[in-house]
Protein backbone atom coordinates (compact mmCIF):
# COMPACT_ATOMS: atom_id res chain seq x y z
CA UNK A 1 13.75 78.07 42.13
CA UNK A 2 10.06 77.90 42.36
CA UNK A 3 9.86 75.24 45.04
CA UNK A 4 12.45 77.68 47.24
CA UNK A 5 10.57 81.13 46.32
CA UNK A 6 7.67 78.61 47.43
CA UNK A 7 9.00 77.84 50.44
CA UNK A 8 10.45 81.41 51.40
CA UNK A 9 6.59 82.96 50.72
CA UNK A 10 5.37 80.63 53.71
CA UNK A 11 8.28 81.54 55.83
CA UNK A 12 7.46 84.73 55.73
CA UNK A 13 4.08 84.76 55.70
CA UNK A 14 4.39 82.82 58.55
CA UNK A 15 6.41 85.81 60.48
CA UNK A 16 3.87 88.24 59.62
CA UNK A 17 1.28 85.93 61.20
CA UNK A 18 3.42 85.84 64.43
CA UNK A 19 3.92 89.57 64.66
CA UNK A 20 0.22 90.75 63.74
CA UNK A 21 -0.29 91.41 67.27
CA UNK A 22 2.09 93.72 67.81
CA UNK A 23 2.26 95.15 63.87
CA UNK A 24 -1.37 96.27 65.12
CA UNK A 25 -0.84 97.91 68.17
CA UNK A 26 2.24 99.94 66.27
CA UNK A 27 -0.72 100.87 63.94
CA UNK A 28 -3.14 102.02 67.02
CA UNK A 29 -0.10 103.85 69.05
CA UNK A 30 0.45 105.87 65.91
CA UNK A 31 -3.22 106.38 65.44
CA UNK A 32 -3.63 107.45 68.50
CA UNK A 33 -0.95 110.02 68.51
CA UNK A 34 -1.07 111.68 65.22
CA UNK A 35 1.82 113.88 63.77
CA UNK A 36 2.04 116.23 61.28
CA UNK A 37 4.01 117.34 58.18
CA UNK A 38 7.87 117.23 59.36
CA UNK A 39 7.23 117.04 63.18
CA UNK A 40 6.77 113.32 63.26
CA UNK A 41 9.31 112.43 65.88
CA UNK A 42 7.82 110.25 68.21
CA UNK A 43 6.45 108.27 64.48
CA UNK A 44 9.78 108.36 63.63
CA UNK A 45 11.21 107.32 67.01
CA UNK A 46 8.88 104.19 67.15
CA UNK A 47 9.32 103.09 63.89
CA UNK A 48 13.31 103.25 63.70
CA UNK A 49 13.65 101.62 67.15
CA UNK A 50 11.89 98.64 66.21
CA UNK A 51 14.35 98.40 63.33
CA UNK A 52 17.12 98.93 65.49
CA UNK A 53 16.22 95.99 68.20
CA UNK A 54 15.79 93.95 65.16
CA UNK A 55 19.25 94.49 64.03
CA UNK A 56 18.82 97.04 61.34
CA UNK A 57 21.58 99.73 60.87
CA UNK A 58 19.77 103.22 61.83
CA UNK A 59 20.16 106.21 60.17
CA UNK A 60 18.07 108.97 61.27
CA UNK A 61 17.68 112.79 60.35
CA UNK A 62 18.39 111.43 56.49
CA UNK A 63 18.25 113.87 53.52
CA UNK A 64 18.35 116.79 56.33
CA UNK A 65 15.13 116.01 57.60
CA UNK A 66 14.83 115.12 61.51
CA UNK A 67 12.08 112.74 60.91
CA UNK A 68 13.63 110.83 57.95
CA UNK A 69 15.12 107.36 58.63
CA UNK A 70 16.86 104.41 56.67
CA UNK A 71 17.38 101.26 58.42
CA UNK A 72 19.26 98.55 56.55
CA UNK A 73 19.86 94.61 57.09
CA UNK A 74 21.97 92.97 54.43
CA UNK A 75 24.73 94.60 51.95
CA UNK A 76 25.31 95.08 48.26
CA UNK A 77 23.02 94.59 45.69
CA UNK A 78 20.16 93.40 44.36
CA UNK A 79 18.12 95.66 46.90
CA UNK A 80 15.10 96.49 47.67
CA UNK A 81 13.11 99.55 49.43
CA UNK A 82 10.16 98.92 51.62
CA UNK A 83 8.46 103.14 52.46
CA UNK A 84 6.95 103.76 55.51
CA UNK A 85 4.35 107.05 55.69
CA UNK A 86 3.51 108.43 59.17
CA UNK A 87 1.86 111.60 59.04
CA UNK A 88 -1.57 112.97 59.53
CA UNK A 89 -3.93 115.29 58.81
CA UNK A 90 -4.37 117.86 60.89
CA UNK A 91 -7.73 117.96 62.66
CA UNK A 92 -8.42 114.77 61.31
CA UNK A 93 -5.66 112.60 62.34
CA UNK A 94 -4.53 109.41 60.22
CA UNK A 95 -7.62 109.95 58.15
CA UNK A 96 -5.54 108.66 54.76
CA UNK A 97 -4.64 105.44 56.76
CA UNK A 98 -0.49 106.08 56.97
CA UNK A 99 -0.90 104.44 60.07
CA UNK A 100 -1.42 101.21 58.50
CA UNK A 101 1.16 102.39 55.64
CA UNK A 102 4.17 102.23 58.23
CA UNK A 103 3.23 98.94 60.19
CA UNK A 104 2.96 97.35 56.85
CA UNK A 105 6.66 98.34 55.76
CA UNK A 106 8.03 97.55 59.16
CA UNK A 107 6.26 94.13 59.60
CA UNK A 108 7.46 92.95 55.78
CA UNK A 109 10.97 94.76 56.85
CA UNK A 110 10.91 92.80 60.28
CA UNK A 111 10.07 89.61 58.52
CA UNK A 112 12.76 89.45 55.50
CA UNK A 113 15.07 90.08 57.78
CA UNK A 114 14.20 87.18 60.03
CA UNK A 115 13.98 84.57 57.10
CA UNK A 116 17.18 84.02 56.37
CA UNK A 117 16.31 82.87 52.49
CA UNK A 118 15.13 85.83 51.98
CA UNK A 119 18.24 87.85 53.05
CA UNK A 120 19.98 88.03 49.97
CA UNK A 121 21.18 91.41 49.15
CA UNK A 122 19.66 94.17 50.93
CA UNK A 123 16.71 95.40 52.57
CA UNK A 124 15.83 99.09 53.18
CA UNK A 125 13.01 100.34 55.19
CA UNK A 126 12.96 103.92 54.70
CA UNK A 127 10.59 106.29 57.04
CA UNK A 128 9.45 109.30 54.48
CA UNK A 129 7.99 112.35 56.45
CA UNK A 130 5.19 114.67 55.28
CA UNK A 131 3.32 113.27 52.14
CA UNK A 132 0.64 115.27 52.99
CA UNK A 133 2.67 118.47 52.55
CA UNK A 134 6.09 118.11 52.05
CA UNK A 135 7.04 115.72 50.23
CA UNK A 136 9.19 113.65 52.12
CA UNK A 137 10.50 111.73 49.53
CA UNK A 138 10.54 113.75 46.74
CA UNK A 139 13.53 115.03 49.19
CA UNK A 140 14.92 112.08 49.60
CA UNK A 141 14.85 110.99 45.77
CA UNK A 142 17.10 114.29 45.18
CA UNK A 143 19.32 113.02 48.10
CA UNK A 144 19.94 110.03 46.23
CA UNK A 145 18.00 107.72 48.74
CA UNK A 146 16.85 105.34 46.54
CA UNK A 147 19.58 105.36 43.78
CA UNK A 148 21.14 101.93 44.85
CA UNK A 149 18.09 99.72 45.31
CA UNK A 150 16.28 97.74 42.71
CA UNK A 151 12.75 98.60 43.81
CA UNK A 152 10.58 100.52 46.11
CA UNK A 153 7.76 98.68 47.29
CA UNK A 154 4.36 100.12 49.42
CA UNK A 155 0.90 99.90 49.84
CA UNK A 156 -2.17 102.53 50.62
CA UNK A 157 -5.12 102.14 52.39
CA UNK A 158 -8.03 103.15 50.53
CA UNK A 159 -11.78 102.52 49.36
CA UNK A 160 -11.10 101.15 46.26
CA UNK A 161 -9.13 98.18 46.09
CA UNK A 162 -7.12 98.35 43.04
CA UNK A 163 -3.55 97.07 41.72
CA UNK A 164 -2.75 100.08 40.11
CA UNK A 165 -2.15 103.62 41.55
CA UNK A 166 -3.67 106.95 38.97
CA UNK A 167 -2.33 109.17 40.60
CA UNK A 168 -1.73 112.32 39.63
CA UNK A 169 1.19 115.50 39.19
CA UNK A 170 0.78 118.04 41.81
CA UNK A 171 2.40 121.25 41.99
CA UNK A 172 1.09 124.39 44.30
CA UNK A 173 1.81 127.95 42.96
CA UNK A 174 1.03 131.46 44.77
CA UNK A 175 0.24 134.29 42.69
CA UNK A 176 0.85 137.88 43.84
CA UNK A 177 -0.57 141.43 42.35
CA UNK A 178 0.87 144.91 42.87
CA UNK A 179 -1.16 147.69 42.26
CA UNK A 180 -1.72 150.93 44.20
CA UNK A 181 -3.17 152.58 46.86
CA UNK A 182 -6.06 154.85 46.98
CA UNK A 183 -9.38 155.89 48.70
CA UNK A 184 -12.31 154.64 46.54
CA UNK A 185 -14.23 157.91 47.16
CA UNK A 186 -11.70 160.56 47.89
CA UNK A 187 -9.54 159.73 44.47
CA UNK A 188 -10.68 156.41 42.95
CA UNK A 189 -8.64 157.03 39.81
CA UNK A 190 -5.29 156.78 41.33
CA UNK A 191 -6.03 153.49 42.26
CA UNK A 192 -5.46 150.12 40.58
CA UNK A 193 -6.63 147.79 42.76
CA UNK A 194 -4.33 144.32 43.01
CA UNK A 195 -7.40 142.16 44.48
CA UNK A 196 -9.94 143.18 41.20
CA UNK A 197 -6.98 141.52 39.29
CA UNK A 198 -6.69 138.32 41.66
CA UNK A 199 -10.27 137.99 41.06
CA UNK A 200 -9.92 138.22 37.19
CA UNK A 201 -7.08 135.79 37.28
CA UNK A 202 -9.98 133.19 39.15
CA UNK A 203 -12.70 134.45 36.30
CA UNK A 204 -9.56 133.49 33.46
CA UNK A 205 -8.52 130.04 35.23
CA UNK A 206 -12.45 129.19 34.98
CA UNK A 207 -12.85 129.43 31.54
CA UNK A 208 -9.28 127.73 31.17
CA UNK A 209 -10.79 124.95 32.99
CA UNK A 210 -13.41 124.09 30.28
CA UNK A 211 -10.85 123.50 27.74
CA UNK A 212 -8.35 121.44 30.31
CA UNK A 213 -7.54 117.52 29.56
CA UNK A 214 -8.93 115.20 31.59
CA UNK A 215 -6.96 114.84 35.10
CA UNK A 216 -5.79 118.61 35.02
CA UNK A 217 -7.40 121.03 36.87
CA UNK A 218 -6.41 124.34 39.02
CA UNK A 219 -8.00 124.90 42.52
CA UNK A 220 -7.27 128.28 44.13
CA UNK A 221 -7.91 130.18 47.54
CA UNK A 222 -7.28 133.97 48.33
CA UNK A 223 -4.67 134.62 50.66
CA UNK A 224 -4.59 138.10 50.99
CA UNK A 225 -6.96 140.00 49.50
CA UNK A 226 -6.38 143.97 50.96
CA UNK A 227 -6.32 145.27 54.76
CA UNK A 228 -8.87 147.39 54.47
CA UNK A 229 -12.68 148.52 52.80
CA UNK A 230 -11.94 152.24 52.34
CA UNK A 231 -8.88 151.48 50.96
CA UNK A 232 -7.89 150.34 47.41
CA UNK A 233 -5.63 146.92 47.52
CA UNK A 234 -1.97 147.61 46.72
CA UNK A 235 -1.48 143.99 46.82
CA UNK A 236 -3.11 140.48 46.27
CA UNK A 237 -2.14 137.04 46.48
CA UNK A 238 -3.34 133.81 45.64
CA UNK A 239 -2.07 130.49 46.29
CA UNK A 240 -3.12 127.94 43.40
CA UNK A 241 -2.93 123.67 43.37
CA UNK A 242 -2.23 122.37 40.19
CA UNK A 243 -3.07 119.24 38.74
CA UNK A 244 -2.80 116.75 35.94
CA UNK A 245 -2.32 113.39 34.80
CA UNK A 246 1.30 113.54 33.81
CA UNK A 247 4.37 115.70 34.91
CA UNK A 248 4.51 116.81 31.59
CA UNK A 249 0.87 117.80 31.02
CA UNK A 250 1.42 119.49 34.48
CA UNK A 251 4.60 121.44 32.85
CA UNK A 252 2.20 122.91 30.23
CA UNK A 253 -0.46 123.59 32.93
CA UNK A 254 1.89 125.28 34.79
CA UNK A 255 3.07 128.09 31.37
CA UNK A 256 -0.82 128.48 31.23
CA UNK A 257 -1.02 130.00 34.99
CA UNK A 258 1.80 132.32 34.22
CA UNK A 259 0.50 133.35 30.49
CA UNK A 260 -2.72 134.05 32.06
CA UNK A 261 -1.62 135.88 35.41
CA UNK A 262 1.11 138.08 32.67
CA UNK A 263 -2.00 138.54 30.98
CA UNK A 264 -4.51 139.92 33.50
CA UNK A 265 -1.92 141.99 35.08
CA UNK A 266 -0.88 143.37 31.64
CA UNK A 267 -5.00 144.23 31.48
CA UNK A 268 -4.76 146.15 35.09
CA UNK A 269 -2.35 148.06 34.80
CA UNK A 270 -0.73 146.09 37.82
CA UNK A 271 2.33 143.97 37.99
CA UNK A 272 2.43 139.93 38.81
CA UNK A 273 5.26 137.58 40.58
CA UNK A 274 4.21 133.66 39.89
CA UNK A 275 6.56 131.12 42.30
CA UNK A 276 5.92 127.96 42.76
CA UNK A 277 5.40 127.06 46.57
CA UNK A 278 5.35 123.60 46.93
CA UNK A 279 7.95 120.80 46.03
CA UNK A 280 6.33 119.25 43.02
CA UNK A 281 5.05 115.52 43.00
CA UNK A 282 5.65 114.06 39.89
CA UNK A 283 2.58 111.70 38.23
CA UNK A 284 2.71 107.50 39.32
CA UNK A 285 4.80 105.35 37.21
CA UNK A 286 3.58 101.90 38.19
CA UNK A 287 5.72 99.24 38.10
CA UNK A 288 3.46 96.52 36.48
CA UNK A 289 5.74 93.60 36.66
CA UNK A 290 5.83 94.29 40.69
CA UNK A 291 2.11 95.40 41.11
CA UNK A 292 1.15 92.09 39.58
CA UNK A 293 3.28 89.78 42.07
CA UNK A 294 1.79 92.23 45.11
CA UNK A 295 -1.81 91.24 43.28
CA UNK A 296 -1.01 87.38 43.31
CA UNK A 297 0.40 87.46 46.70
CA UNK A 298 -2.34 89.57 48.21
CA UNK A 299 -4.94 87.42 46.49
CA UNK A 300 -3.78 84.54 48.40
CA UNK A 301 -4.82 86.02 51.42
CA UNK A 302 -8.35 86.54 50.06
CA UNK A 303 -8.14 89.95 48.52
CA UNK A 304 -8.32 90.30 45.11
CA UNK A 305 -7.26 93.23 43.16
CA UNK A 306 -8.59 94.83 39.91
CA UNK A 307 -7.36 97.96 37.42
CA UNK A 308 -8.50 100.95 38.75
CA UNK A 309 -11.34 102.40 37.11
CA UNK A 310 -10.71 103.95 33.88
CA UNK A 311 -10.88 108.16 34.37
CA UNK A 312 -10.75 108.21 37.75
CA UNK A 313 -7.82 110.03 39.42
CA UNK A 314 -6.69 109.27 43.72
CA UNK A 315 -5.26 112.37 43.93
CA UNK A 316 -0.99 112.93 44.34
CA UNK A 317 1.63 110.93 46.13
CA UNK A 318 5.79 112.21 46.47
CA UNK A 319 5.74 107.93 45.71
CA UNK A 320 5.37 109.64 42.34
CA UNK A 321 8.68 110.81 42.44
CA UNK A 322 10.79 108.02 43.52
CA UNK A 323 8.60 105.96 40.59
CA UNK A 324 10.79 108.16 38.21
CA UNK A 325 14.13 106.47 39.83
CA UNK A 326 13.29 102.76 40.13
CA UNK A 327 10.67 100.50 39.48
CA UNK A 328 7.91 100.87 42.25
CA UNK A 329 4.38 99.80 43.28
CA UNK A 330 1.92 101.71 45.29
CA UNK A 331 -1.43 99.58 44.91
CA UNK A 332 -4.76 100.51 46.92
CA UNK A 333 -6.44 98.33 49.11
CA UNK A 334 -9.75 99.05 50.57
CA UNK A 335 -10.96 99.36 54.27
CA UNK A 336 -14.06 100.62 54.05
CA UNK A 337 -16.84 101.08 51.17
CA UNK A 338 -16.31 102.64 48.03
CA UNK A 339 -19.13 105.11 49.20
CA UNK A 340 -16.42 106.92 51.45
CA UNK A 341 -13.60 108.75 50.87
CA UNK A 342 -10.04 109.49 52.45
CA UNK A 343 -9.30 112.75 54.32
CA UNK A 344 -12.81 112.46 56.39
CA UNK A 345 -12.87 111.46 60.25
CA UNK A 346 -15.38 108.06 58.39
CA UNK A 347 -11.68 106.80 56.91
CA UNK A 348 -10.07 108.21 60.31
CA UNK A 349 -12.22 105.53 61.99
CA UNK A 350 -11.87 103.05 59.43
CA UNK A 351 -7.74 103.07 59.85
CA UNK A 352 -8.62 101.70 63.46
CA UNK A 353 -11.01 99.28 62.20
CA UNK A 354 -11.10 95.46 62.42
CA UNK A 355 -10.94 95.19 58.54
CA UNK A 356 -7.76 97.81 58.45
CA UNK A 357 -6.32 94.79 61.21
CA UNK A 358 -6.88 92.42 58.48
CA UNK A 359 -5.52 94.30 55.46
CA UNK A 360 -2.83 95.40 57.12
CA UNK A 361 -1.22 92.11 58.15
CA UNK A 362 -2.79 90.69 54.44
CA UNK A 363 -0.87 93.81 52.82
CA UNK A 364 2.31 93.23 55.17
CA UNK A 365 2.10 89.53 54.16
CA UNK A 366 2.44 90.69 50.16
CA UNK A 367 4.71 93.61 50.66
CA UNK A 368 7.29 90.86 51.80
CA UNK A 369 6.95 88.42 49.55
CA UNK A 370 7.14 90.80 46.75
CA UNK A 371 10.09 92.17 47.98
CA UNK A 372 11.76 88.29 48.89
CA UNK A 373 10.74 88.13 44.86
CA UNK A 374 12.58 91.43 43.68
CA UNK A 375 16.00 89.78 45.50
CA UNK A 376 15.65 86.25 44.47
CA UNK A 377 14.58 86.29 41.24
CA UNK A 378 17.19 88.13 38.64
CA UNK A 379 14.83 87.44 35.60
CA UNK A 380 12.20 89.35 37.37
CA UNK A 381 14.59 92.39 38.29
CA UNK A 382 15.61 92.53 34.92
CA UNK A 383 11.93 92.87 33.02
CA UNK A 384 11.20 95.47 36.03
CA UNK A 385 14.24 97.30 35.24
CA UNK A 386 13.48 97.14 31.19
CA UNK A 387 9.58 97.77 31.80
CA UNK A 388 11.13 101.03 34.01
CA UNK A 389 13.32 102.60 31.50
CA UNK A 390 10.96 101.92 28.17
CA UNK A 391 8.62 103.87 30.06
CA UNK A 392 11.02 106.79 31.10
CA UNK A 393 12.38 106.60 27.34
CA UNK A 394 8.73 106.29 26.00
């Protein structure tokens, strides 16, 4: 079996090599043309009509979303997921590099499917809208996307390049105050002003912060804060990101908000509604049987891979969630200096660079032999699968 998982690597390596060209200028047309949160149609159009020339069954406008796709070659199990991210940033484009996410997962899609080896079982390429706000497939997880397949494999562009993804629980919240009405002058008394109380609940979440663990923190902005000077606020909101290093840490973060908003209204004499806003992404569950074979295979093409560093968080992925379903890898690979940073127009450029050409078909390269291992190899579905559900258990 070695010799033929040998042989099938090459093959397919070999397919990536012939479609770098055009895996590139996929990259560059969606680059050029970037989409936002939900509204990636022409994205989505691109990506699923490659599939479909290639002989992959469409389906588009999955989990209720109009920008959602699954294409599938193959049938039955074992089976494996390959994610595709399209959207940008607004005002600063593909500045997190999800260009180069969803030419990698349709050039190792492309290739399994033309290496007959590698066929058995199936493979899904799955197009998941609006990671930057969204959550695209924290959707689809709920819709049961990913309930039949064995693994879900992608990777993200980044400044560090590590095998590992820490990333984090995210949840956004918005806090409202109701007070009353009044002229400050004319009868200040009869007021009870719903902004003073926003701005305690900031002063309270400050001092909370001191005592957080590491990886959780709240960030807030004001989001209505009164209508006018000469007049008292009746009502206040906030809206409040919440962060930490597991869903479960999050959970407690998220009790803490509401104790301390019940608690400052309770101090103001005003009243408090606390609803969450956002769909939640839960924390990373690496898969490290998987993330290891991506490392090997991607070190073959000259890129090595280390642990990320130890405290440092990347921020929050919806990947999170469908790493609570199946086993699934989500490693970094770098295409610019670990001076920069995603979500600047720096890593906008660099996602058009000549190194992002290279990682990308390097990454593609790995993504599909890593998924060609997933459906040859039982033994190594099984330790994935056992690795997956000690740590749910755990």
């Amino acid at each position: 079996m070695a010799g033929t998982l040998d042989d099938v690597h090459r093959a397919l390596r070999k397919e990536v090599a012939a479609r770098a060209d055009a895996l590139w200028d996929v990259a560059l047309r969606l680059h050029a043309d970037p989409e936002y949160a939900f509204a990636e149609h022409r994205a989505a159009a691109l990506l699923s009509g490659e599939l479909e020339r290639a002989g992959f069954a469409v389906e588009r406008g999955v989990a209720g979303m109009p920008t959602a796709f699954s294409a599938t070659a193959g049938r039955g199990r074992p089976a494996v997921a390959l994610l595709m991210e399209y959207d940008a940033l607004p005002g600063l484009g593909h500045a997190c590099g999800h260009n180069l996410i969803a030419a990698a997962g349709l050039g190792a899609a492309l290739a399994l499917a033309a290496v007959p080896e590698a066929s058995a079982g199936t493979v899904v390429a799955v197009g998941t809208p609006a990671e930057e706000g969204g959550g695209g497939k924290a959707v689809e997880t709920e819709a049961g996307v990913f309930d039949d397949v064995d693994a879900a494999l992608m990777f993200h562009p980044g400044v560090y390049s590590w095998a590992r993804a820490p990333l984090t629980a995210q949840v956004q919240y918005r806090v409202a105050f109701h007070g009353r009405a009044a002229h400050p002058t004319g009868n200040p008394t009869e007021g009870v002003d719903a902004l003073a109380a926003l701005v305690e609940l900031f002063n309270v979440l400050a001092v909370l912060g001191r005592r957080l663990p590491e990886g959780s923190h709240v960030q807030g902005i004001v989001t209505h804060g009164g209508t006018a000077t000469n007049i008292v606020p009746e009502y206040a909101q906030g809206l409040f990101g919440l962060r930490a290093a597991t869903t479960e840490a999050l959970e407690d973060l998220t009790e803490r908000l509401r104790v301390c908003a019940d608690g400052v209204a309770r101090a103001t004499g005003t009243t408090t509604e606390v609803e969450r806003a956002t769909v939640r992404y839960e924390h990373f569950r690496d898969s490290g049987v998987l993330s290891e074979r991506f490392a090997a295979h991607l070190a073959r093409a000259g890129i090595p891979l280390s642990p990320p560093a130890p405290g440092v968080y990347l921020g929050s992925s919806d990947i999170g969630n469908v790493s609570t379903r199946v086993p699934a890898i989500h490693p970094f690979v770098a295409i610019m200096g670990e001076d920069g940073s995603d979500h600047t127009p720096e890593f906008a450029e660099a996602a058009a660079s000549p190194r992002a050409r290279e990682v990308l078909v390097a990454a593609t390269g790995a993504l599909a032999c890593t998924a060609a291992d997933v459906l040859l190899s039982e033994e190594l579905r099984e330790a994935a699968w056992a690795r997956h559900r000690a740590a749910r258990t755990g």
